[in-house]
C-alpha atoms as a PDB file:
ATOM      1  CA  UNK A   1      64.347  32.454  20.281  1.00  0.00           C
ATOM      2  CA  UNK A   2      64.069  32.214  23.669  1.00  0.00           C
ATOM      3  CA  UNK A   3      63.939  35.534  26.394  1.00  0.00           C
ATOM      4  CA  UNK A   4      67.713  35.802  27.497  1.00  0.00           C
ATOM      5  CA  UNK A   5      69.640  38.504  27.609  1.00  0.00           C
ATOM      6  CA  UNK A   6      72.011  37.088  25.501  1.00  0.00           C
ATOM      7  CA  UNK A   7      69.361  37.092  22.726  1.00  0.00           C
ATOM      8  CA  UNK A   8      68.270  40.050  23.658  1.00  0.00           C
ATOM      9  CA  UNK A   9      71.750  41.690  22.741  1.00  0.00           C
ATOM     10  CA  UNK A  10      72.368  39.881  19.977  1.00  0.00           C
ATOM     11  CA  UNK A  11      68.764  41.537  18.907  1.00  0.00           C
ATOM     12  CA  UNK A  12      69.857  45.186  20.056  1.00  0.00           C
ATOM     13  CA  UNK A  13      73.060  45.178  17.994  1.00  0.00           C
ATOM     14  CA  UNK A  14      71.070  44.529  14.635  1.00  0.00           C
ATOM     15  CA  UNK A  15      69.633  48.196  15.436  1.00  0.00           C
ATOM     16  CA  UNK A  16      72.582  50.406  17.251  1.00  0.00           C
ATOM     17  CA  UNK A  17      74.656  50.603  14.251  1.00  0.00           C
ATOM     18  CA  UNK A  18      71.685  52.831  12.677  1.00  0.00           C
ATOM     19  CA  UNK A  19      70.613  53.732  16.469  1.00  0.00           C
ATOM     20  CA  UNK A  20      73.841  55.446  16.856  1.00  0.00           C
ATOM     21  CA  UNK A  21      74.529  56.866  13.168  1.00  0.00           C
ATOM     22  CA  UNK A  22      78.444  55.696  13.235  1.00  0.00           C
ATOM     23  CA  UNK A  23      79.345  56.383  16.477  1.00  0.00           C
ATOM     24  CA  UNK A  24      81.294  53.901  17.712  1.00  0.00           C
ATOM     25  CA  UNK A  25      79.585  52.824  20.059  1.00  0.00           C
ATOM     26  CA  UNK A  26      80.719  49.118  22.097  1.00  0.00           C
ATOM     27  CA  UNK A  27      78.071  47.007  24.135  1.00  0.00           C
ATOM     28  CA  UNK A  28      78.642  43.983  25.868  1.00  0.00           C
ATOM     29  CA  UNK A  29      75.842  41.398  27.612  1.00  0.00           C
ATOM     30  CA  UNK A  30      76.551  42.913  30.816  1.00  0.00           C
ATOM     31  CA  UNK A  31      75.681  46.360  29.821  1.00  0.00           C
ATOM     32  CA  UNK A  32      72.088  44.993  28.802  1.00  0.00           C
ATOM     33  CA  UNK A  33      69.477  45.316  30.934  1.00  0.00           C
ATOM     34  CA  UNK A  34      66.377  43.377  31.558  1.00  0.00           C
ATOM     35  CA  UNK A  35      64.483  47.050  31.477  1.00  0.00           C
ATOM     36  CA  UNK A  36      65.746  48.157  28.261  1.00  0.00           C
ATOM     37  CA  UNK A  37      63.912  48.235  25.103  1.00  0.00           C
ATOM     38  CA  UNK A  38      63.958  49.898  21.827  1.00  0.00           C
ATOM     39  CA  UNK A  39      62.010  52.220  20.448  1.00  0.00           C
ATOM     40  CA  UNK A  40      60.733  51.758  17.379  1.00  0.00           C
ATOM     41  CA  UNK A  41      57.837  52.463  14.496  1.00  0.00           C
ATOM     42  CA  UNK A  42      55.920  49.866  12.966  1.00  0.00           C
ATOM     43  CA  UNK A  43      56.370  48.816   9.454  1.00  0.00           C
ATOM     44  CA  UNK A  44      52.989  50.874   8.636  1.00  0.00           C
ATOM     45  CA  UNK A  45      54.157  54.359   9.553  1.00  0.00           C
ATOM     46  CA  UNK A  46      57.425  54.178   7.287  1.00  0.00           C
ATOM     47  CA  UNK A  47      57.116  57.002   4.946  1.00  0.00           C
ATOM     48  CA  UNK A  48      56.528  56.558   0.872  1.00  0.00           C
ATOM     49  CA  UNK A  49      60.080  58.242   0.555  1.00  0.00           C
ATOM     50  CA  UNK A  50      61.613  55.432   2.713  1.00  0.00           C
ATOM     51  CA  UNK A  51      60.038  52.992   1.230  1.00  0.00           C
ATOM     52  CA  UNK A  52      60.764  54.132  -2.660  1.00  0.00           C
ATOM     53  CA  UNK A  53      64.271  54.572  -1.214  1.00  0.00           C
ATOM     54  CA  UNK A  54      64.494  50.743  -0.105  1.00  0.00           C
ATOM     55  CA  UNK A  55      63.505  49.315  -3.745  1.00  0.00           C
ATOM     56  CA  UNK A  56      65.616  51.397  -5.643  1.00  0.00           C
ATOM     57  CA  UNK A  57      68.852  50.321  -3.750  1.00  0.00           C
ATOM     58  CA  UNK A  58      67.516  46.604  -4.707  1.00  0.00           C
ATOM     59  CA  UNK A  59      67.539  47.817  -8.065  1.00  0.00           C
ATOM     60  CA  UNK A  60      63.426  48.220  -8.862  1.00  0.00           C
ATOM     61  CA  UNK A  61      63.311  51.651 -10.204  1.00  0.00           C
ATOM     62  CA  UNK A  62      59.852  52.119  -8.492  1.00  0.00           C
ATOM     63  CA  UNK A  63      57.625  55.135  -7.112  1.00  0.00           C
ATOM     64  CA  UNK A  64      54.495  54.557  -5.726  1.00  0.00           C
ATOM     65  CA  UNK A  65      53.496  53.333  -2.455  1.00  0.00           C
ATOM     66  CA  UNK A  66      50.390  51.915  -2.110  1.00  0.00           C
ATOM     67  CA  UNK A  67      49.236  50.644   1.372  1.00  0.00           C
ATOM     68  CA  UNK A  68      47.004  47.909   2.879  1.00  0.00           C
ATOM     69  CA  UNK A  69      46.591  46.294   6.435  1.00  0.00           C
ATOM     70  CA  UNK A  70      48.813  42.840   5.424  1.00  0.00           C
ATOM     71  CA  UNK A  71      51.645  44.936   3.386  1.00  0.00           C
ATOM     72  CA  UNK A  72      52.872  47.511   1.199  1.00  0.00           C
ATOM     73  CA  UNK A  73      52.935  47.735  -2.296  1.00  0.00           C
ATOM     74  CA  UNK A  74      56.225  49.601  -3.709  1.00  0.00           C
ATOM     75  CA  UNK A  75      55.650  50.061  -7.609  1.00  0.00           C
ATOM     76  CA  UNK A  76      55.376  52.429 -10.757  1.00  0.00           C
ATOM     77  CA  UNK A  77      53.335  55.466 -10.480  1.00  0.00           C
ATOM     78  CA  UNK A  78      51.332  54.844 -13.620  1.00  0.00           C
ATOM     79  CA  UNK A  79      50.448  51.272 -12.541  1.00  0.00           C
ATOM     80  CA  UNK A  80      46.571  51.187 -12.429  1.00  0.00           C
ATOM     81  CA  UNK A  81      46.269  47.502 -11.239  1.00  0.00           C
ATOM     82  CA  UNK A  82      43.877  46.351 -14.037  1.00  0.00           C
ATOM     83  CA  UNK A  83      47.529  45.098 -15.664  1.00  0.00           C
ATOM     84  CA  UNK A  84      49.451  43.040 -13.308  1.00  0.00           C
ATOM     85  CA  UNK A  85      52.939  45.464 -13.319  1.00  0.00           C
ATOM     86  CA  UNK A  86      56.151  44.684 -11.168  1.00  0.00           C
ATOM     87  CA  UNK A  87      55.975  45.252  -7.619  1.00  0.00           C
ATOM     88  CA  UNK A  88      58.045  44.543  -4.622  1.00  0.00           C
ATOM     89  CA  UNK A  89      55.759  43.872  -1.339  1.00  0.00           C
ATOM     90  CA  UNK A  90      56.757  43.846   1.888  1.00  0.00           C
ATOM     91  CA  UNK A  91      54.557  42.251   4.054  1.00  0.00           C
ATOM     92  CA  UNK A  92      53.538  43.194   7.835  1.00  0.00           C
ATOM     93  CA  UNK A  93      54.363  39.864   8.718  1.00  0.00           C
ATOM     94  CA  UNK A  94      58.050  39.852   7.355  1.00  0.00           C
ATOM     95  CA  UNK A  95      58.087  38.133   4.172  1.00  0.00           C
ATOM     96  CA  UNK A  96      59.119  40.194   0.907  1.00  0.00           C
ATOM     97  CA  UNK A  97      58.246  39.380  -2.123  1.00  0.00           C
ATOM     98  CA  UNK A  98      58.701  40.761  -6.234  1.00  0.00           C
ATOM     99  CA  UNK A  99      56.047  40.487  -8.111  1.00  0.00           C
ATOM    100  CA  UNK A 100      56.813  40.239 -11.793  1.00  0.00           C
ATOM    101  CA  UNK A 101      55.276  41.701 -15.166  1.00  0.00           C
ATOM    102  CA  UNK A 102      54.016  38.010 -15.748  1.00  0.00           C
ATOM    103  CA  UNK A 103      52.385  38.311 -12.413  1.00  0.00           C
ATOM    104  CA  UNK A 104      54.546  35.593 -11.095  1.00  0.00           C
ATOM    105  CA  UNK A 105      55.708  35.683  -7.210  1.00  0.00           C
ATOM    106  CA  UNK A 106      59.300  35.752  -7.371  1.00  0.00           C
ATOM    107  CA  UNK A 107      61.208  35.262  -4.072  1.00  0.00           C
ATOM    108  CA  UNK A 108      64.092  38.041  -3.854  1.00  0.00           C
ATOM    109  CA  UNK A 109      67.878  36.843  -4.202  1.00  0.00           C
ATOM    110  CA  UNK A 110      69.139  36.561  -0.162  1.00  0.00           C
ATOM    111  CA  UNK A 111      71.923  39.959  -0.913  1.00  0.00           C
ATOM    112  CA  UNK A 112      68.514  41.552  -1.826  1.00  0.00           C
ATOM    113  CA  UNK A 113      66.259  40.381   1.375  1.00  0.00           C
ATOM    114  CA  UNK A 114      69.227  40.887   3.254  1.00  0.00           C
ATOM    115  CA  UNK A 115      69.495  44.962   1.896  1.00  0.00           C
ATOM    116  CA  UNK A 116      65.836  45.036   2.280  1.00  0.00           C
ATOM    117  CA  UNK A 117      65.580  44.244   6.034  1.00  0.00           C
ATOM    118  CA  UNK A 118      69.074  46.254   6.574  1.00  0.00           C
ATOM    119  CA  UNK A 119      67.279  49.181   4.811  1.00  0.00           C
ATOM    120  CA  UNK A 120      64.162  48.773   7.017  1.00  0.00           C
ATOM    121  CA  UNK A 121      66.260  48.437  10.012  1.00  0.00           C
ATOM    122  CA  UNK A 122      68.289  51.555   9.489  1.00  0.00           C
ATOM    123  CA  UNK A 123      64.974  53.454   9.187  1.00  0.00           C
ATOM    124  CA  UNK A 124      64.227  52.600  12.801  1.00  0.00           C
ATOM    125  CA  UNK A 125      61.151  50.411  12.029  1.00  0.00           C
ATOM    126  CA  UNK A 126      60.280  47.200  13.709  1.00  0.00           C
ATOM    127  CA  UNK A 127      60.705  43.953  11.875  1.00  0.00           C
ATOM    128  CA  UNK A 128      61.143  39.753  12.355  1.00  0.00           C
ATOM    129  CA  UNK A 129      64.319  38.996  13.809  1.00  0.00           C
ATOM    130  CA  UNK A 130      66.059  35.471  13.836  1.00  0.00           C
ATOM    131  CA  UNK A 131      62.154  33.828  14.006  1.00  0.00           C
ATOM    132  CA  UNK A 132      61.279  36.391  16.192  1.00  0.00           C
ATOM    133  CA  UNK A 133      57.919  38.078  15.205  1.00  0.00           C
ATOM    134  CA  UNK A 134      56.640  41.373  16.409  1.00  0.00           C
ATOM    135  CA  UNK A 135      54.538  40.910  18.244  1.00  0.00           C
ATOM    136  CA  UNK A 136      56.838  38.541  20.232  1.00  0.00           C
ATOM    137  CA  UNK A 137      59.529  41.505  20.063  1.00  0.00           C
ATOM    138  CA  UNK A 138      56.643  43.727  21.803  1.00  0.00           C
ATOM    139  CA  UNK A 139      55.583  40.685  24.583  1.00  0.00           C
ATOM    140  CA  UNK A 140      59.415  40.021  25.633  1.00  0.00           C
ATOM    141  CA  UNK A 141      59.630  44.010  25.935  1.00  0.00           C
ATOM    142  CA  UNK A 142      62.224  43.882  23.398  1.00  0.00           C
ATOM    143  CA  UNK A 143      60.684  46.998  21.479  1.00  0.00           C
ATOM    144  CA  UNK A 144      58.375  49.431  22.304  1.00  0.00           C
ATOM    145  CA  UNK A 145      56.400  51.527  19.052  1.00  0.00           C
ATOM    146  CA  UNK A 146      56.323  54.831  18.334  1.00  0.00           C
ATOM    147  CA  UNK A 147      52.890  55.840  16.391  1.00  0.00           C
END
């Protein structure tokens, strides 16, 4: 995705309707700015509750977070990872994944991937847009992150 303002707006509205909390609230290319930028925490700092929250409106009855520097594990408390147990995992990197009792990688169904990133979104946290990592988010001062 290239640097346009355009883009950029198209980018800003996937936020505002959380941004704003119902307000209505109605942007147009022109009222975009090359200056603005949203701010906005990285997937790391979204709390356990959020995170529990997300997988139980996908329908994984989950609560345990368990962290690491590539993604976060959402599962059941009295996993102890010597069994393989069900698990969604979000990765830093934007893909999503459900790991099943099996241990199989299943992918999620596209409603579900779609709550997901809706879900992260509405929690103000910063995450792949239309091919658009991240980082690239931070370099075309898209986003800014809150620690």
């Amino acid at each position: 995705m290239e640097n346009t303002l355009e883009n950029k707006a198209k980018f800003f509205a996937q936020y505002w309707t959380w941004i704003y909390e119902g307000e209505s609230v109605c942007v147009t290319i022109q009222d975009i700015q090359e200056s603005d930028f949203l701010r906005l925490k990285p997937l790391s700092k979204i709390s356990d509750e959020d995170a529990i929250e997300i997988a139980n409106r996908i329908g994984y009855f989950f609560d345990k977070v368990v962290r690491s520097k590539k993604y976060l594990y959402i599962t059941d408390k009295y996993n102890d990872f010597e069994d393989v147990q069900e698990t969604l995992r979000i990765y830093h990197n934007g893909e999503i994944f459900y790991l099943d009792q099996s241990g199989k990688v299943r992918e999620l169904s596209m409603e579900q991937a779609e709550e997901v990133i809706s879900l992260i979104r509405q929690k103000g946290i910063a995450y792949q847009s239309r091919g658009l990592s991240v980082e690239q988010q931070l370099e075309y001062n898209w986003i800014k992150l809150t620690e």
